[in-house]
Protein backbone atom coordinates (compact mmCIF):
# COMPACT_ATOMS: atom_id res chain seq x y z
CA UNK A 1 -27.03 -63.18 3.24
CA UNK A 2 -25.77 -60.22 0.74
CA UNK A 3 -25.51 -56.89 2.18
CA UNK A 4 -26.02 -54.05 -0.13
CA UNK A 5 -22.99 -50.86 0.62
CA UNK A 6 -24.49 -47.86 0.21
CA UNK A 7 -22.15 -44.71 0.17
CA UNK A 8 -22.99 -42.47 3.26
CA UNK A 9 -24.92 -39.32 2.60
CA UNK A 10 -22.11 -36.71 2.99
CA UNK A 11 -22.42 -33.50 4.93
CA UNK A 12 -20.66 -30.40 5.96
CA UNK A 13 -21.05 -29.41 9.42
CA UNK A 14 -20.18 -25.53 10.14
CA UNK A 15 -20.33 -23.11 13.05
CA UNK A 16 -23.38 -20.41 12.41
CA UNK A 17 -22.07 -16.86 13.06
CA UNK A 18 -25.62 -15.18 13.45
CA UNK A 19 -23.69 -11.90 13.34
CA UNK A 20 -23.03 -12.17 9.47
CA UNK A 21 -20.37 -10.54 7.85
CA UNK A 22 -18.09 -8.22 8.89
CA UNK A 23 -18.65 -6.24 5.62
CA UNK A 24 -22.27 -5.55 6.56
CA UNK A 25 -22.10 -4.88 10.07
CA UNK A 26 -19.43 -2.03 9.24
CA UNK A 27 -20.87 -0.93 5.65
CA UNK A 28 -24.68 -1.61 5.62
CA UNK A 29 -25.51 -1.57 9.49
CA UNK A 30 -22.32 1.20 9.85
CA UNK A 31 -21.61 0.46 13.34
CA UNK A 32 -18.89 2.19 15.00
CA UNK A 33 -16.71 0.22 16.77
CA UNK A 34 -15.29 1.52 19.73
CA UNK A 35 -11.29 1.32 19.86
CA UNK A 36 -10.76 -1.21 22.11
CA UNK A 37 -12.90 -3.97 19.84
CA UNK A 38 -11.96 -2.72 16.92
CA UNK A 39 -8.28 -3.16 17.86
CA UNK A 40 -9.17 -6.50 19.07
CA UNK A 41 -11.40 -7.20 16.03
CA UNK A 42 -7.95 -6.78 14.19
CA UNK A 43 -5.94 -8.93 16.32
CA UNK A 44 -8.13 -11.70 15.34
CA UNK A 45 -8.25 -10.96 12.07
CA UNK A 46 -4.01 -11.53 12.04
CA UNK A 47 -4.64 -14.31 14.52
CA UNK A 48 -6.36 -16.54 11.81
CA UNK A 49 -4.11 -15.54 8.87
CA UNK A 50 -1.21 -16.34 10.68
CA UNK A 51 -2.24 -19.70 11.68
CA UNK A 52 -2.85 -20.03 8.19
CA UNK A 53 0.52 -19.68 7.32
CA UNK A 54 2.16 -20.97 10.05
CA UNK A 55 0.99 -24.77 8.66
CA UNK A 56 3.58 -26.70 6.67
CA UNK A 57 3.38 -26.24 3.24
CA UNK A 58 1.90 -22.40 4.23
CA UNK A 59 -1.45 -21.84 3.48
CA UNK A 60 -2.45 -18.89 1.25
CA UNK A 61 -6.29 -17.96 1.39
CA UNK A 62 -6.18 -15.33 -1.09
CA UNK A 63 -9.25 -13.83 -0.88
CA UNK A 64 -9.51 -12.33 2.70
CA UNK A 65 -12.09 -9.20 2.36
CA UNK A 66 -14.57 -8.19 4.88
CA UNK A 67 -17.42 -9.91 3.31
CA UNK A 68 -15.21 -13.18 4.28
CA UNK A 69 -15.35 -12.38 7.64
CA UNK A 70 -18.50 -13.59 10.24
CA UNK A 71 -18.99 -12.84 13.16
CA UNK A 72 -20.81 -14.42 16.33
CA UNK A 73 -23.37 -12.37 18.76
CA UNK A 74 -20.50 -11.10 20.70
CA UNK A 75 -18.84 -10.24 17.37
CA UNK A 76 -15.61 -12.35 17.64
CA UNK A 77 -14.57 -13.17 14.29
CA UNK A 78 -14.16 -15.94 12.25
CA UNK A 79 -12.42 -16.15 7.98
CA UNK A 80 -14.48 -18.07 6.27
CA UNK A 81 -14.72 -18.87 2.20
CA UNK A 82 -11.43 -21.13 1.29
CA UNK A 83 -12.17 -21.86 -2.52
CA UNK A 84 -9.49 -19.86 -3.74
CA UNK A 85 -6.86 -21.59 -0.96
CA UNK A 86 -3.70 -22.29 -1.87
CA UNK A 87 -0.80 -24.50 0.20
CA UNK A 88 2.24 -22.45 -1.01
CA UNK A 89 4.74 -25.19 -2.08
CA UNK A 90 7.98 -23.92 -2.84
CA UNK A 91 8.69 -20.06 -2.18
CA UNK A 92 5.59 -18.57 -4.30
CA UNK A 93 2.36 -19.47 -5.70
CA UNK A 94 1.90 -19.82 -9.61
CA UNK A 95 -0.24 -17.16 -11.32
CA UNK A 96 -2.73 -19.72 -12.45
CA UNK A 97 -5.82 -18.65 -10.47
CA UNK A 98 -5.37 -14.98 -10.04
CA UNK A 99 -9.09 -14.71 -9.09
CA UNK A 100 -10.13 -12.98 -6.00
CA UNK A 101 -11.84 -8.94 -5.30
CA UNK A 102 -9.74 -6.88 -6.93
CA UNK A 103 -10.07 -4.02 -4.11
CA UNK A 104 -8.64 -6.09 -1.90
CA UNK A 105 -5.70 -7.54 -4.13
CA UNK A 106 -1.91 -6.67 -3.76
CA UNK A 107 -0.22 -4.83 -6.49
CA UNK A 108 1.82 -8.41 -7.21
CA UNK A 109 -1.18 -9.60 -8.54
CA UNK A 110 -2.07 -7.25 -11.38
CA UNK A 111 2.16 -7.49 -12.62
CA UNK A 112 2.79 -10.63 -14.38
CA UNK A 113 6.64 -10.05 -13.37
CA UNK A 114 6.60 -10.52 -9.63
CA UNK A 115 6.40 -13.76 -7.52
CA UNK A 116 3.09 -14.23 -5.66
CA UNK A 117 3.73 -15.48 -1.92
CA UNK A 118 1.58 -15.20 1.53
CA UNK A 119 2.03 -11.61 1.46
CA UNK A 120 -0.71 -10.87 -0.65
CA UNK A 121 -3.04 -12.00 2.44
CA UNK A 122 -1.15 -9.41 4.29
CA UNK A 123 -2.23 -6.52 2.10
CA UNK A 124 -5.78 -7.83 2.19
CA UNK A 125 -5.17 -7.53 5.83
CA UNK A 126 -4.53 -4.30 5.89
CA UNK A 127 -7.36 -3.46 3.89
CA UNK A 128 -9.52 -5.08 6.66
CA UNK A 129 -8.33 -2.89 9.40
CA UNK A 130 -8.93 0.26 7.73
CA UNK A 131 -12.37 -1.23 7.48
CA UNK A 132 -12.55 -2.46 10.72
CA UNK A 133 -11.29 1.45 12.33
CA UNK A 134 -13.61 2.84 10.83
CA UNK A 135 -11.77 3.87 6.91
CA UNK A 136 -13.90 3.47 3.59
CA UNK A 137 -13.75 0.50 1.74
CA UNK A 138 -10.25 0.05 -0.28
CA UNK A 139 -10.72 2.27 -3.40
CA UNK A 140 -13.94 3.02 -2.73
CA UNK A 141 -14.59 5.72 -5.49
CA UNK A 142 -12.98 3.71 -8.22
CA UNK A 143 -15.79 1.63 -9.94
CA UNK A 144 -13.73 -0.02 -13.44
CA UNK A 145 -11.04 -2.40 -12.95
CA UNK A 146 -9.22 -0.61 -15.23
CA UNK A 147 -9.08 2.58 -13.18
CA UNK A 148 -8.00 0.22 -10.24
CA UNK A 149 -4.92 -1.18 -11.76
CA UNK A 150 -4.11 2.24 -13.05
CA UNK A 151 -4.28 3.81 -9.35
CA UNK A 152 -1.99 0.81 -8.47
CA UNK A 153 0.66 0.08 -10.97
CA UNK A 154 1.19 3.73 -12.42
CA UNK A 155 0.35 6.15 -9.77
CA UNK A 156 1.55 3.64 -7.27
CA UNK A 157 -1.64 4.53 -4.80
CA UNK A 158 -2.32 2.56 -2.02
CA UNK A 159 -5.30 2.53 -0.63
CA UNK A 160 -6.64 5.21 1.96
CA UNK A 161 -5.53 5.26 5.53
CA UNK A 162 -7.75 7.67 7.55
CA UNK A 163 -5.39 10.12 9.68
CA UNK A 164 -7.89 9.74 12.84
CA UNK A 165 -6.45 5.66 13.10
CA UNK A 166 -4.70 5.75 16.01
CA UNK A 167 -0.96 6.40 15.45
CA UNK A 168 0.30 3.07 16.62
CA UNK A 169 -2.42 0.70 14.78
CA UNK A 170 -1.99 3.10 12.00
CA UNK A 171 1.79 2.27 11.48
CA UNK A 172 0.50 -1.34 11.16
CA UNK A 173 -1.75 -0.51 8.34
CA UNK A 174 0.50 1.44 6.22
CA UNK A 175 3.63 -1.26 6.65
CA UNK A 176 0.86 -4.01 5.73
CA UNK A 177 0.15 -1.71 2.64
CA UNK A 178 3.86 -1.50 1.09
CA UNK A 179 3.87 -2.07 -2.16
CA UNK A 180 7.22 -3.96 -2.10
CA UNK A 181 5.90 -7.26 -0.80
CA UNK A 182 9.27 -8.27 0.58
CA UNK A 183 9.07 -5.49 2.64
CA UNK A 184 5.53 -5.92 4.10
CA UNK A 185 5.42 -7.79 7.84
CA UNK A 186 4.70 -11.54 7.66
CA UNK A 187 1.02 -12.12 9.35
CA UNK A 188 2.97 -13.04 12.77
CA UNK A 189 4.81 -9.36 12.76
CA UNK A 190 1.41 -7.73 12.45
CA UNK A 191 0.04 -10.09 15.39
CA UNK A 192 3.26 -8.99 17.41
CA UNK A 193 2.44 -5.29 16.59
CA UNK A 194 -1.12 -5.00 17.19
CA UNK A 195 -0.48 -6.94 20.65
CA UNK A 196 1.75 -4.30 21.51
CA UNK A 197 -0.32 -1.25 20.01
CA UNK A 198 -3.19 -2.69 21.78
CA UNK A 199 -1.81 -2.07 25.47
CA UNK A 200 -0.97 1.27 24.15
């Protein structure tokens, strides 16, 4: 007797966050989070990229926004969206993809000159906590991509950190925000100092 092999109908199997994205609970609902979430809404926001690039080769996403952000009913967070991923082989990533949301890019990604490494999920990081405190969008009045990379590789403007952050998650920001990448904290740093700003 001949059996017939059939290839197995292939599925995906994900976690449903019924909470949807961080961008619209913060932008379209424009909840308010009150300090001690949002400051833990942050620290799991580092908590994810750095186990992203703590795995051997590291593990760039490369797109981190707040619309790649869920949430469950309790809103704990989860990064979600990996097509732009990148396992970071050497000491940088090659500029053959540079796709992504420009608001949320680093300034290393509009210069052709400078290496591209995991920092660039840093800066998005930062980006996400002024979101997540309760800051506009990054940019937020500039509309043409054009006007963006002006505002970043002329005038050297990064984008806005509301004064009424608290102090000590407000240092985080603005270090995560450097436009010398080198300088910026790795994703473990920023875990490390939001820990600490959090018992604050």
């Amino acid at each position: 007797m001949l059996f017939r092999s059939e290839m197995p109908h292939l599925c995906l199997v994900t976690e449903y966050m019924p909470g949807g994205s961080l961008h619209h609970l913060l932008h379209v609902r424009k909840l308010q989070l009150p300090r001690l979430h949002s400051t833990n809404m942050c620290l799991q926001v580092a908590d994810g990229v750095m186990y992203l690039h703590s795995q051997n080769p590291t593990v760039v996403h490369r797109d981190l926004k707040s619309l790649n952000i869920v949430l469950d009913l309790s809103l704990n967070i989860k990064i979600c969206d990996f097509g732009l991923t990148e396992p970071m082989e050497r000491t940088h990533i090659t500029k053959k993809n540079n796709g992504g949301s420009p608001r949320y890019m680093a300034p290393e990604l509009f210069d052709s000159k400078t290496k591209i490494t995991e920092k660039i999920d840093v800066w998005a990081m930062g980006c996400i906590f002024v979101e997540i405190q309760g800051g506009p969008l990054p940019y937020e009045t500039i509309s043409t991509l054009a006007d963006l990379t002006r505002e970043m590789l002329v005038h050297r403007r990064a984008p806005m950190v509301p004064g009424a952050i608290p102090q000590e998650v407000r240092q985080v920001i603005v270090s995560c925000l450097n436009f010398e990448y080198r300088l910026r904290p790795s994703s473990k740093a920023t875990f490390e100092q939001l820990k600490t700003a959090d018992r604050k």
